[in-house]
Protein backbone atom coordinates (compact mmCIF):
# COMPACT_ATOMS: atom_id res chain seq x y z
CA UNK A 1 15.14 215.21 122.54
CA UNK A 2 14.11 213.84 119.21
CA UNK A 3 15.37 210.72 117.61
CA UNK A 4 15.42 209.66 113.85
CA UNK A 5 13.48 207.76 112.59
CA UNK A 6 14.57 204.31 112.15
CA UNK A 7 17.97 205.05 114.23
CA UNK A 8 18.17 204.30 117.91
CA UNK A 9 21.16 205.34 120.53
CA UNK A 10 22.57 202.56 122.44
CA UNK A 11 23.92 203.22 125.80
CA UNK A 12 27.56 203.14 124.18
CA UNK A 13 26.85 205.64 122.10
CA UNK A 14 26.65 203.75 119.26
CA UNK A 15 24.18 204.51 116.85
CA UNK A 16 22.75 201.28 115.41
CA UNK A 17 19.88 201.08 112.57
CA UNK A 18 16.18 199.70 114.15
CA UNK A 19 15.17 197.88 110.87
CA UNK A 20 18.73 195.97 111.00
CA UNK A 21 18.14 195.41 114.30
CA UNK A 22 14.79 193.80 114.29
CA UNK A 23 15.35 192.14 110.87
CA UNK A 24 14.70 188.31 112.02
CA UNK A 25 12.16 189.43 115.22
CA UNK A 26 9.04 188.42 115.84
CA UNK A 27 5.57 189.36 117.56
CA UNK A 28 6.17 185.55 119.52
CA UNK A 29 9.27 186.82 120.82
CA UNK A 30 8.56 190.47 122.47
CA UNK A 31 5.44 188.44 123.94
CA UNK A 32 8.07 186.17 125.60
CA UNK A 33 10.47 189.19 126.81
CA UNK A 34 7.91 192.20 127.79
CA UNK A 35 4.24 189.99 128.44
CA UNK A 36 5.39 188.72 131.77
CA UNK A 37 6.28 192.44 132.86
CA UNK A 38 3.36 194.08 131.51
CA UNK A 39 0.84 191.43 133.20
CA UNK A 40 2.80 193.00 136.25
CA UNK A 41 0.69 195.94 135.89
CA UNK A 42 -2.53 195.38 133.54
CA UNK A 43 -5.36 193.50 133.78
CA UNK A 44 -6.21 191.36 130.51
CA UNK A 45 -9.23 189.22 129.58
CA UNK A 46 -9.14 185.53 128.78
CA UNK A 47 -10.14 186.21 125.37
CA UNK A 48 -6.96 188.16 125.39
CA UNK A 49 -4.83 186.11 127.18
CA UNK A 50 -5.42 182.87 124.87
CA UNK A 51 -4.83 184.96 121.81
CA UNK A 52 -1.70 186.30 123.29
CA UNK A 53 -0.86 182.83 124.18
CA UNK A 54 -1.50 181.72 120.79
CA UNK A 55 0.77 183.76 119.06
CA UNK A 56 3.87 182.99 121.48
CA UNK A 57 3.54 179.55 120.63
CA UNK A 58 2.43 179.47 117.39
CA UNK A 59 4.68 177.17 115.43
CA UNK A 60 6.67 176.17 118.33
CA UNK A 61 6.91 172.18 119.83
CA UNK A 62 4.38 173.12 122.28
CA UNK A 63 1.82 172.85 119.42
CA UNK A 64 2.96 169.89 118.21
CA UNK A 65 4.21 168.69 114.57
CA UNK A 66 3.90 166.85 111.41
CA UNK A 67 5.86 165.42 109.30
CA UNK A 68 5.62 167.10 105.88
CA UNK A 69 6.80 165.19 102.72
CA UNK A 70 7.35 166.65 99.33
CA UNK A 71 5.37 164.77 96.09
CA UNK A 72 7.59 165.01 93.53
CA UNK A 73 10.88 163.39 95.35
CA UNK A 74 9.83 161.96 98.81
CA UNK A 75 11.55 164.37 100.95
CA UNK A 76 10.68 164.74 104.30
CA UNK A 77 10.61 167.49 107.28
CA UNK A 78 9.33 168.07 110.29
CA UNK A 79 7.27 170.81 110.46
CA UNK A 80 5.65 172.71 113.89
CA UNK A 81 1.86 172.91 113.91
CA UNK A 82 0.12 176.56 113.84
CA UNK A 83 -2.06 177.76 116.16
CA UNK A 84 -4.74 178.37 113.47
CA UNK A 85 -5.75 181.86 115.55
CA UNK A 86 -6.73 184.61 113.15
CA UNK A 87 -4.46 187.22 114.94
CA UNK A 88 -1.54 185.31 114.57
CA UNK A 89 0.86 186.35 111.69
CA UNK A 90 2.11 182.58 111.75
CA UNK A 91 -1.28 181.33 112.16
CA UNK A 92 -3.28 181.49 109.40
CA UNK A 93 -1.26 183.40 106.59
CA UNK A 94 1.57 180.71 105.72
CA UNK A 95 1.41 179.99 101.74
CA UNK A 96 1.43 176.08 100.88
CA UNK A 97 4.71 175.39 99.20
CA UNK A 98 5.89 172.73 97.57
CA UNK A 99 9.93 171.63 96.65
CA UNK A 100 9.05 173.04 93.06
CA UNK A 101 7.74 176.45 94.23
CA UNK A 102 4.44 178.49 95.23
CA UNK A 103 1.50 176.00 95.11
């Protein structure tokens, strides 16, 4: 049976749309609900395994955090460290911003 593409069937019958549904998801967090099941089963190296790591955590409190403050007014936020791993989308790619825009 096929499916279209970018719909998916829930049990319900319910047809809901996949981008809608994943709008808000990230790589971090189908690490934390299908990496435990698939280590069930596979065999991964530790190169693997610490960039898999990485990107679960990456910008979480188990990397830590600064305390960011803007220039122009003072105002200040606490902001979770990245993991700085290259495979990361949180880990490298984040653009410097400031309170006045795109620096």
């Amino acid at each position: 049976m096929r499916r279209r593409r970018g719909k998916k069937k829930q049990a319900e019958g319910e047809i809901i749309n996949v981008e809608q549904a994943a709008e808000g998801l990230e790589i971090a967090d189908i690490l934390r609900e299908f990496l435990p099941g698939y280590l069930k089963t596979h065999n991964i190296s530790a190169h693997q395994w610490r960039v898999l790591n990485a990107i679960e955590n990456c910008r979480t409190h188990q990397m830590g955090y600064h305390l960011r403050e803007c220039e122009v007014c003072g105002y200040q936020e606490w902001m979770y460290n990245s993991c700085q791993n290259r495979h990361s989308p949180k880990g490298t790619s984040v653009p410097k911003v400031s309170m006045g825009g795109t620096i």
